[in-house]
Protein backbone atom coordinates (compact mmCIF):
# COMPACT_ATOMS: atom_id res chain seq x y z
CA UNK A 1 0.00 0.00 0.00
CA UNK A 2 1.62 3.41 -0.86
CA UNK A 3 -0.32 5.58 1.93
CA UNK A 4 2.25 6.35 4.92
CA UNK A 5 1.92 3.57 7.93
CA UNK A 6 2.67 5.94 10.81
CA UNK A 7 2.76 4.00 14.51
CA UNK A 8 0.12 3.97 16.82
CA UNK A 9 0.11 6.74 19.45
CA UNK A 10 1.59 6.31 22.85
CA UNK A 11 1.46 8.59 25.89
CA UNK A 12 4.96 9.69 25.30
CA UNK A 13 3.94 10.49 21.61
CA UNK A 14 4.95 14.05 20.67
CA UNK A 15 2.03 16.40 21.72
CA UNK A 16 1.06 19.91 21.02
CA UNK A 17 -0.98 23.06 22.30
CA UNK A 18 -1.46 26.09 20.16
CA UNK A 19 -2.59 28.94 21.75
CA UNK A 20 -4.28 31.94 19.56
CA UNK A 21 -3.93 35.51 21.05
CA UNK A 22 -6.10 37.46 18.47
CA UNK A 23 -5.10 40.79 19.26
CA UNK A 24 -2.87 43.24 16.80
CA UNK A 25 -2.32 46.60 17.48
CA UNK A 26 -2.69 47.59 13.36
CA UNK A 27 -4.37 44.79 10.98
CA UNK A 28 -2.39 44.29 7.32
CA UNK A 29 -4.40 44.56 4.57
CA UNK A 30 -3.13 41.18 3.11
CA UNK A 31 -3.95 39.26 6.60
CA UNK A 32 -7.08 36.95 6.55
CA UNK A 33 -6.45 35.29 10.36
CA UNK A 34 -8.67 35.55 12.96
CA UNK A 35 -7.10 38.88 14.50
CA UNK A 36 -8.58 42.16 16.07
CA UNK A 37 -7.27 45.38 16.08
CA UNK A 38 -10.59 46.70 18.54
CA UNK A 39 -10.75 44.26 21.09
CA UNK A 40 -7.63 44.82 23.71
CA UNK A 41 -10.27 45.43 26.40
CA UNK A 42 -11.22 41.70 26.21
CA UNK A 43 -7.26 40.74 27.61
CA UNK A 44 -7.60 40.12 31.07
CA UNK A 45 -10.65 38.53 30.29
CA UNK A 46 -9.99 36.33 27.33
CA UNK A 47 -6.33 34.94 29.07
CA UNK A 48 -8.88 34.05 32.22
CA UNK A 49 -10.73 31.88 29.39
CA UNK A 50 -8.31 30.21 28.02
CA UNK A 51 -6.63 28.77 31.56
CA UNK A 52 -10.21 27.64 31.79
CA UNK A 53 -10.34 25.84 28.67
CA UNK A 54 -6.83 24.49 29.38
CA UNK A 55 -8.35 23.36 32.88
CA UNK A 56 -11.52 21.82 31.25
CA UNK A 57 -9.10 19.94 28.60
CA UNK A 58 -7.02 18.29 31.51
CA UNK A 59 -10.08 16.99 33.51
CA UNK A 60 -12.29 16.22 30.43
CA UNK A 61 -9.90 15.34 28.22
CA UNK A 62 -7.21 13.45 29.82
CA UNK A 63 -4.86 16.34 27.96
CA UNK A 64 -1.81 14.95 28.67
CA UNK A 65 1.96 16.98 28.66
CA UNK A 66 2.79 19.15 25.59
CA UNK A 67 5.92 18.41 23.94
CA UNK A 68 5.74 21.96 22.41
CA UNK A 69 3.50 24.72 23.35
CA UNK A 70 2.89 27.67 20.26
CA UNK A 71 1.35 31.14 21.19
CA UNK A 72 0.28 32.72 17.84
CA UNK A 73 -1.81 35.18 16.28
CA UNK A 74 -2.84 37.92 15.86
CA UNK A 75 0.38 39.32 17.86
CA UNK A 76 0.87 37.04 20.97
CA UNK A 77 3.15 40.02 22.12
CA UNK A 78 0.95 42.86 22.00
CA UNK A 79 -0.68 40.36 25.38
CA UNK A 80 1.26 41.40 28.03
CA UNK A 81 4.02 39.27 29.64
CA UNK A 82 2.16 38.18 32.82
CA UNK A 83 -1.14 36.96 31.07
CA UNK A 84 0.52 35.37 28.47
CA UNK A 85 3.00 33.33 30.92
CA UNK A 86 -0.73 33.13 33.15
CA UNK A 87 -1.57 30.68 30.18
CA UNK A 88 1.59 28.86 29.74
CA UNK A 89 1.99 28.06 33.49
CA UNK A 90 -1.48 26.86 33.52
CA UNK A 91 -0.58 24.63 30.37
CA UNK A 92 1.27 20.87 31.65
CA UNK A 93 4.25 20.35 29.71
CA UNK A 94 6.91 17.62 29.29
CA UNK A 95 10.41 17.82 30.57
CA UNK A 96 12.15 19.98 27.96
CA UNK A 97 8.89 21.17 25.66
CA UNK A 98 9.57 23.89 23.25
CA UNK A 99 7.69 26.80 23.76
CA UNK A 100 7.34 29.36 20.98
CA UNK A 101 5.66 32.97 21.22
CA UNK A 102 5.64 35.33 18.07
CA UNK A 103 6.43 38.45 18.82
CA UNK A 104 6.52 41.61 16.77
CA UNK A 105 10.00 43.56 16.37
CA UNK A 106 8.45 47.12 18.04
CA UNK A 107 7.38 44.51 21.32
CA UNK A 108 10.63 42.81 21.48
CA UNK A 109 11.81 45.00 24.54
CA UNK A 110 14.59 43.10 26.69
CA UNK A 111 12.08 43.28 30.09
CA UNK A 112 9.60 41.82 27.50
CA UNK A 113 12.15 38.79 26.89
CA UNK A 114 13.27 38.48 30.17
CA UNK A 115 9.88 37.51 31.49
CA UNK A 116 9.04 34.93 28.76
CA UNK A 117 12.66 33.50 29.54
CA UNK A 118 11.67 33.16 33.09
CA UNK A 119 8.46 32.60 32.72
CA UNK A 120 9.51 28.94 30.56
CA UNK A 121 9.45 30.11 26.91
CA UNK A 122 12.20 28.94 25.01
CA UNK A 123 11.94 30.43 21.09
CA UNK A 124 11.02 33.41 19.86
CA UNK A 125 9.45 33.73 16.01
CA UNK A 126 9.84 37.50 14.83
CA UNK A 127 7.63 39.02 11.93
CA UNK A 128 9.86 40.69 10.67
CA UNK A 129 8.88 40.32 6.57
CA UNK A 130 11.61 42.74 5.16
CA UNK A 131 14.41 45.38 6.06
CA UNK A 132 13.71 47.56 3.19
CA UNK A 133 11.29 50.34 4.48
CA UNK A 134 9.43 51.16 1.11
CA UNK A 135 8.74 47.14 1.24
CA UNK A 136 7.51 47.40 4.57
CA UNK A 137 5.30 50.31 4.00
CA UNK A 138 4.25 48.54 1.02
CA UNK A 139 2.97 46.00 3.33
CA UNK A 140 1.57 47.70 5.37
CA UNK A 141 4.13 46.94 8.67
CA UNK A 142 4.44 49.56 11.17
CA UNK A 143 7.92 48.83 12.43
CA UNK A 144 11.36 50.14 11.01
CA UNK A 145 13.50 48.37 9.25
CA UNK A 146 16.03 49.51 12.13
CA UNK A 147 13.81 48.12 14.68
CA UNK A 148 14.10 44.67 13.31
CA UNK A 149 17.78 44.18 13.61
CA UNK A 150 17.44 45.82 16.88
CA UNK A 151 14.76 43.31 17.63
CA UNK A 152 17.12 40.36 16.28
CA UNK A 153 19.85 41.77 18.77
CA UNK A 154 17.59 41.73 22.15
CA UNK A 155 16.39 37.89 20.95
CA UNK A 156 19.71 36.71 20.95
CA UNK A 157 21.26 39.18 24.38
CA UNK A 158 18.08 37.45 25.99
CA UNK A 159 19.66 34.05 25.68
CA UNK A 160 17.27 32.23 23.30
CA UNK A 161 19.55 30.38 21.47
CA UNK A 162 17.03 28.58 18.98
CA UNK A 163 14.59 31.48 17.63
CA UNK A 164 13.00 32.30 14.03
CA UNK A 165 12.57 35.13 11.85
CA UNK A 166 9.68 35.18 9.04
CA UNK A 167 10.20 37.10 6.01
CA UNK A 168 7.77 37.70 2.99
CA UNK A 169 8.62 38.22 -0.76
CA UNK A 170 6.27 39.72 -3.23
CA UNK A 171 4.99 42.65 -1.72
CA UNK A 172 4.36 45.70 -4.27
CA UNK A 173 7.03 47.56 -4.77
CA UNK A 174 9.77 45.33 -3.60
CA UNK A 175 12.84 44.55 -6.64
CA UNK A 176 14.63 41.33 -6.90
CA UNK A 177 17.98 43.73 -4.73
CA UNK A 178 15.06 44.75 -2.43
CA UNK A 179 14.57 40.65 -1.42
CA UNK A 180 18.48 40.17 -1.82
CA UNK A 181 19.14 42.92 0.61
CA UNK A 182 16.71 41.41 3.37
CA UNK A 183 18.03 37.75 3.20
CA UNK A 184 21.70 39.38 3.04
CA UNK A 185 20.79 41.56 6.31
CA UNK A 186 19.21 38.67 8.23
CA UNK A 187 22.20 35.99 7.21
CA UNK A 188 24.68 38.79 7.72
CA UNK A 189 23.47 39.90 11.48
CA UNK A 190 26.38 39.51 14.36
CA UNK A 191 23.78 36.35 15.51
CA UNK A 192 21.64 35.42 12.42
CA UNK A 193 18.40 33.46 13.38
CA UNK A 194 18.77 29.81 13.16
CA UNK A 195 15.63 29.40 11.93
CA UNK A 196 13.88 31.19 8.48
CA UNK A 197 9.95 31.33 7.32
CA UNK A 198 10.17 33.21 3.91
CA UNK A 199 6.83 32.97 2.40
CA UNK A 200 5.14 34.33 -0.84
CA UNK A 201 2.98 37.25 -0.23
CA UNK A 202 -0.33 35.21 -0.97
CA UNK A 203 -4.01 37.18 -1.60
CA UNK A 204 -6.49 35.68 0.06
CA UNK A 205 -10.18 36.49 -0.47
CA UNK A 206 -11.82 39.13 1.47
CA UNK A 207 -8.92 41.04 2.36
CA UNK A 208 -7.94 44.80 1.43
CA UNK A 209 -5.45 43.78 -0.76
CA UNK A 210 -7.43 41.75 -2.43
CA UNK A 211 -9.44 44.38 -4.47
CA UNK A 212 -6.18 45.95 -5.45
CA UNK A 213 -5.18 44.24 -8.06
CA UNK A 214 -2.05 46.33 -9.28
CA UNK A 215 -0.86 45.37 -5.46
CA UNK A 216 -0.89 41.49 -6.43
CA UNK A 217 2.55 39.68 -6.51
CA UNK A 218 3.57 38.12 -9.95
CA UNK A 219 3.73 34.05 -9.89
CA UNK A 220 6.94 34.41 -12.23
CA UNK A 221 8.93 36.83 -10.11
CA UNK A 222 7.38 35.02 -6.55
CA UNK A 223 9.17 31.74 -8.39
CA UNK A 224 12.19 33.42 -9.15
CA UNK A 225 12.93 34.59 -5.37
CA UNK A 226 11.94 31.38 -3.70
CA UNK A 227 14.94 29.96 -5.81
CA UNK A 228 17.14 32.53 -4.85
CA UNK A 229 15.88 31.96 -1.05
CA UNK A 230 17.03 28.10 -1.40
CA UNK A 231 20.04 29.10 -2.34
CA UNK A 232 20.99 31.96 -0.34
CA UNK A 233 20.36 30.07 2.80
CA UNK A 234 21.31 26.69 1.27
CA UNK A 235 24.79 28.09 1.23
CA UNK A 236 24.54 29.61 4.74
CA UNK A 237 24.35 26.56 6.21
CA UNK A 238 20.31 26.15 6.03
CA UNK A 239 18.41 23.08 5.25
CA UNK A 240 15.12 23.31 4.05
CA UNK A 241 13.07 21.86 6.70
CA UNK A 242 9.44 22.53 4.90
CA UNK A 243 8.07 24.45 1.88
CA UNK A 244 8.27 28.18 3.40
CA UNK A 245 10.97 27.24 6.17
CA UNK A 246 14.70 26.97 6.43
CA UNK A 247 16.69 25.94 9.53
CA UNK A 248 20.40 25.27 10.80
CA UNK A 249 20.91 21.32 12.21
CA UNK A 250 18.75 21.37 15.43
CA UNK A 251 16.61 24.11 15.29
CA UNK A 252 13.92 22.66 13.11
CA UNK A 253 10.80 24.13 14.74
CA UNK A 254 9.62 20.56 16.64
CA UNK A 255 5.61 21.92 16.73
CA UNK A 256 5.72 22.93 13.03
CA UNK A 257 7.17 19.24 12.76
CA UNK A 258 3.75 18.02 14.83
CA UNK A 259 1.80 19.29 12.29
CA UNK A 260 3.68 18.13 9.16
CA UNK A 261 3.72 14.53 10.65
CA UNK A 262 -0.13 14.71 11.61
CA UNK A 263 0.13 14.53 15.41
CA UNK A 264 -2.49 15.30 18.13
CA UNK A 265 -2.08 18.59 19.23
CA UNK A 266 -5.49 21.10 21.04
CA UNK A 267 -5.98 24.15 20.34
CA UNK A 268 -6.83 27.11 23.02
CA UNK A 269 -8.80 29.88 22.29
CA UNK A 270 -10.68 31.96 19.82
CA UNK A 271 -10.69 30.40 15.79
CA UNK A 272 -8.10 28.02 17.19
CA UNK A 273 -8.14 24.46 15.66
CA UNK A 274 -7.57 20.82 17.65
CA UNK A 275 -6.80 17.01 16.34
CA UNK A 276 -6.89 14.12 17.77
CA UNK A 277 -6.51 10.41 16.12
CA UNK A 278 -8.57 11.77 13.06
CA UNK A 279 -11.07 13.93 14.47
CA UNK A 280 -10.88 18.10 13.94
CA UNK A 281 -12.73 20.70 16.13
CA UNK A 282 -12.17 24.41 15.97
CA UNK A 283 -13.45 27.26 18.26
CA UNK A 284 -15.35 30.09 17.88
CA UNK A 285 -14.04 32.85 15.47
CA UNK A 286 -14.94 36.20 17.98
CA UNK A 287 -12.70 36.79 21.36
CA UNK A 288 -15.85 38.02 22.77
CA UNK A 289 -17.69 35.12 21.49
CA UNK A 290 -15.20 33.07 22.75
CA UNK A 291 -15.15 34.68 26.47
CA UNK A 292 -18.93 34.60 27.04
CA UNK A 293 -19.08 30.71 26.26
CA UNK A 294 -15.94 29.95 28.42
CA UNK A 295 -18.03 31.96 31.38
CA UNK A 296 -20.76 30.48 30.97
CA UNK A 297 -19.56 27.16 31.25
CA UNK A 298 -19.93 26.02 27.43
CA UNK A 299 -17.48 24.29 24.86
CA UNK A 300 -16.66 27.08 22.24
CA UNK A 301 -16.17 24.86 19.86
CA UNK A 302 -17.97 25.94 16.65
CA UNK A 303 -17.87 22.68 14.55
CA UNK A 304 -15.96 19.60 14.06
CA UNK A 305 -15.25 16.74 11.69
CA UNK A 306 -13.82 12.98 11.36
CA UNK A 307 -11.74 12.27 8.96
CA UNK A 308 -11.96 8.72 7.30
CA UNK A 309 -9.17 6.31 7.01
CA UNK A 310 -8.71 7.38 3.16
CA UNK A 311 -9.00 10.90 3.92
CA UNK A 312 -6.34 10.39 6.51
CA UNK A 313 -3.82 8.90 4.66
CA UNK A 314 -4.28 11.22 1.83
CA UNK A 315 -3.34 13.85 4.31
CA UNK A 316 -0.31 12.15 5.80
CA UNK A 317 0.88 11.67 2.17
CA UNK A 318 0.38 15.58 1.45
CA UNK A 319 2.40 16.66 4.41
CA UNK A 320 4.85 14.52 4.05
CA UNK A 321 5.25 15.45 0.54
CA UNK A 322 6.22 18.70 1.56
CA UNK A 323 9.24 18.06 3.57
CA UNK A 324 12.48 16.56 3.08
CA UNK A 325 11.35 13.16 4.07
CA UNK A 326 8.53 13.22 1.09
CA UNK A 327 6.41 10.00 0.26
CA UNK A 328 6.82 6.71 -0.71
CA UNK A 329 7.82 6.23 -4.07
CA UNK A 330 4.77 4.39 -5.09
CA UNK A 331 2.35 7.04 -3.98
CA UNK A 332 3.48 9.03 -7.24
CA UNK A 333 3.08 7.65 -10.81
CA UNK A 334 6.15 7.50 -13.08
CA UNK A 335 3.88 10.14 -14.93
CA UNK A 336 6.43 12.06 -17.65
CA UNK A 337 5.05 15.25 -16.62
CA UNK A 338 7.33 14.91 -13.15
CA UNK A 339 9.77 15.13 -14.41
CA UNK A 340 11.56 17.89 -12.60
CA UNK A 341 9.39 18.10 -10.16
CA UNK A 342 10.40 14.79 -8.06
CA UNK A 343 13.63 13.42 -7.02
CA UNK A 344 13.22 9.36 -5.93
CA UNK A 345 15.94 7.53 -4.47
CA UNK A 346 15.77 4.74 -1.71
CA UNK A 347 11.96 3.87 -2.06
CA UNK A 348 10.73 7.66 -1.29
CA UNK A 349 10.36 10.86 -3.36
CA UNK A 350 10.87 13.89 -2.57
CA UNK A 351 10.16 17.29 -4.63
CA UNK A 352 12.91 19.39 -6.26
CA UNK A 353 13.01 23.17 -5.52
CA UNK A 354 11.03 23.55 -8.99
CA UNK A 355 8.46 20.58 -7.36
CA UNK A 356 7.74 22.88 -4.02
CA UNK A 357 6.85 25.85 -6.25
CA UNK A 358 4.44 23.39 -8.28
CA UNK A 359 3.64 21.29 -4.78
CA UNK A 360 -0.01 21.84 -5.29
CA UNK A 361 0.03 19.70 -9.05
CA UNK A 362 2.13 17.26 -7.52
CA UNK A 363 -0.27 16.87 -4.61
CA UNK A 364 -2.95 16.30 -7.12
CA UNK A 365 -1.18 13.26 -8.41
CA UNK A 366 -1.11 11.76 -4.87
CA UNK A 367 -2.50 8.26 -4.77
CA UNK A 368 -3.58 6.17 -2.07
CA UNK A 369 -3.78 2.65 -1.60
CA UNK A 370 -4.12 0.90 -4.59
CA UNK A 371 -5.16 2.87 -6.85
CA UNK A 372 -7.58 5.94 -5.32
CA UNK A 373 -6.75 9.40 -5.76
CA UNK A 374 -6.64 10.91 -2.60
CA UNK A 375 -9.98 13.47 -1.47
CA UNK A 376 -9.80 16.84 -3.34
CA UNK A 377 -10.21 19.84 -1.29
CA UNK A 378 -8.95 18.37 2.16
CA UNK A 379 -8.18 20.58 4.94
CA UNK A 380 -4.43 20.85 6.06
CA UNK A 381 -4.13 21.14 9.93
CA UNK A 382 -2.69 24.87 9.48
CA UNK A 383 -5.13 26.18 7.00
């Protein structure tokens, strides 16, 4: 059978909690997540929710340790310190869990670090997106392009020695020198991150930028840089460790890794999503939403579904396709028109740098057992 065979889960199994703070303090016009810009009255309140939900998980639930703990958003750091450790100290972890909090460069303040270092946090993810200001105010970023070195500086002086930096190519405005110059500043810092997200500016329905056409990225140029990317940080000592993300040896990001290898992880909070053994559930989309049915002693979950076996393995076979460890060979056809696109050696196959920009054809051409396509339209764990 082609479809992965992945072994069965165990209580020391890796095991995950992402935690969604949806507040920003400016919303880009290209973000569609489930962030507010209106609602920092709701913080006290909506960190008192989710140590309730955490509570409710561990009694109800059986919720045991998390291997890695994720605070995203929204802007985890626009929370301050002491609510957002509140959660994590109310969260049970395993001996030696990673614990990731993205943080924008303007909050990155070394009192701000300090307390997440003591408080059990142990990587940092900074949005920073570009060092060239016209390409940040193209974006629609409020920070300085000084800011964000600054910001790299205070990560490292706080003593996180495994932290990331997310970039984005694509934006209007931005040259092929404009993306050169921001990988060259982030490789060339005194303490360059060991970990890179460099994604494609992406327009996703219902946002601002989405009506602005003349805005959109070009597909050709958007290919171009991604194969500069590879290379750049190919020969700065980065692996690629996923589609959008580059690390040096032992700082792969271990929840990111969770979700590429289909683990159980729960999500806490407003929009945020949960799986367990095949079954999805997601929250309600509105902090306030989300705080009235935590006080009044409700789930806020807002739907779920079960996956079927086929459906399942399908998915393993499309996340692992978009790693380094890719899919067994037989899951692809010897189709001509992969040429390219697919490298196979040792029984498994594994996409080129031209297969990741094409990953969603090759997907397509995913089989499953013995001869079934896999379920169009399936929903990836981080979508």
């Amino acid at each position: 059978m082609a479809a992965e065979r992945r072994p069965p889960v165990t209580a020391d199994a890796p095991f995950g909690v992402y935690v969604h703070i949806p507040f920003c303090r400016f919303r880009c016009d290209y973000c569609a997540f489930a962030t507010y810009a209106d609602r920092d009255h709701l913080m006290e309140a909506y960190a008192a929710a989710c140590i309730t939900e955490i509570d409710r998980a561990r009694i109800d639930e059986g919720m045991r340790p998390a291997t890695s703990v994720f605070f995203g958003g929204g802007t985890p750091s626009r929370l301050p310190a002491d609510l957002l450790v509140g959660i994590l100290e109310a969260i049970p972890r395993a001996r030696g869990a990673e614990v990731t909090v993205e943080c924008n460069p303007e909050d990155a303040h070394p009192d701000r670090l300090a307390a997440y270092r003591v408080g059990g946090v142990t990587r940092v993810s900074l949005g920073v997106q570009s060092t060239v200001p016209h390409v940040l105010a193209g974006l629609g970023r409020r920070h300085g392009a000084n800011e964000a070195v600054d910001a790299a500086m205070a990560v490292a002086e706080a003593g996180f020695s495994s932290w990331n930096m997310d970039l984005i190519f694509g934006g209007h405005g931005e040259s092929d020198a404009d993306w050169e110059r921001s990988l060259g500043d982030v490789i060339g810092l005194d303490a360059p991150p060991p970990h890179l997200s460099a994604y494609a500016l992406t327009v996703e329905p219902g946002t601002p930028l989405a009506g602005q056409y003349a805005r959109h990225p070009d597909d050709d140029v958007q290919a171009r840089r991604y194969e500069w990317t590879d290379r750049i940080l190919g020969q700065a000592g980065y692996h690629w460790e996923e589609i959008s993300n580059w690390a040096r040896p032992g700082h792969e990001c271990r929840h990111n890794g969770l979700y590429w290898e289909q683990g159980d992880y729960r999500g806490i909070g407003s929009a945020a999503h949960s799986h367990r053994a095949g079954r999805r559930w997601w929250n309600v989309r509105a902090p306030d939403r989300y705080v009235k049915e935590v006080g009044q002693g409700h789930r806020p979950a807002a739907g779920e579904e079960v996956l079927t076996p086929e459906q399942r393995s399908f998915e393993s076979l499309a996340l692992g396709l978009r790693t380094p460890s890719g899919v067994p060979s037989g899951s692809l056809s010897d189709d001509v028109d992969l040429d390219g696109l697919v490298e196979r050696a040792d029984g498994r196959a594994v996409l080129t740098v031209r297969g990741r920009l094409l990953a969603n054809s090759v997907t397509a051409r995913l089989t499953v057992g013995a001869g079934g396509r896999g379920p169009a339209g399936t929903i990836l764990p981080y979508a």
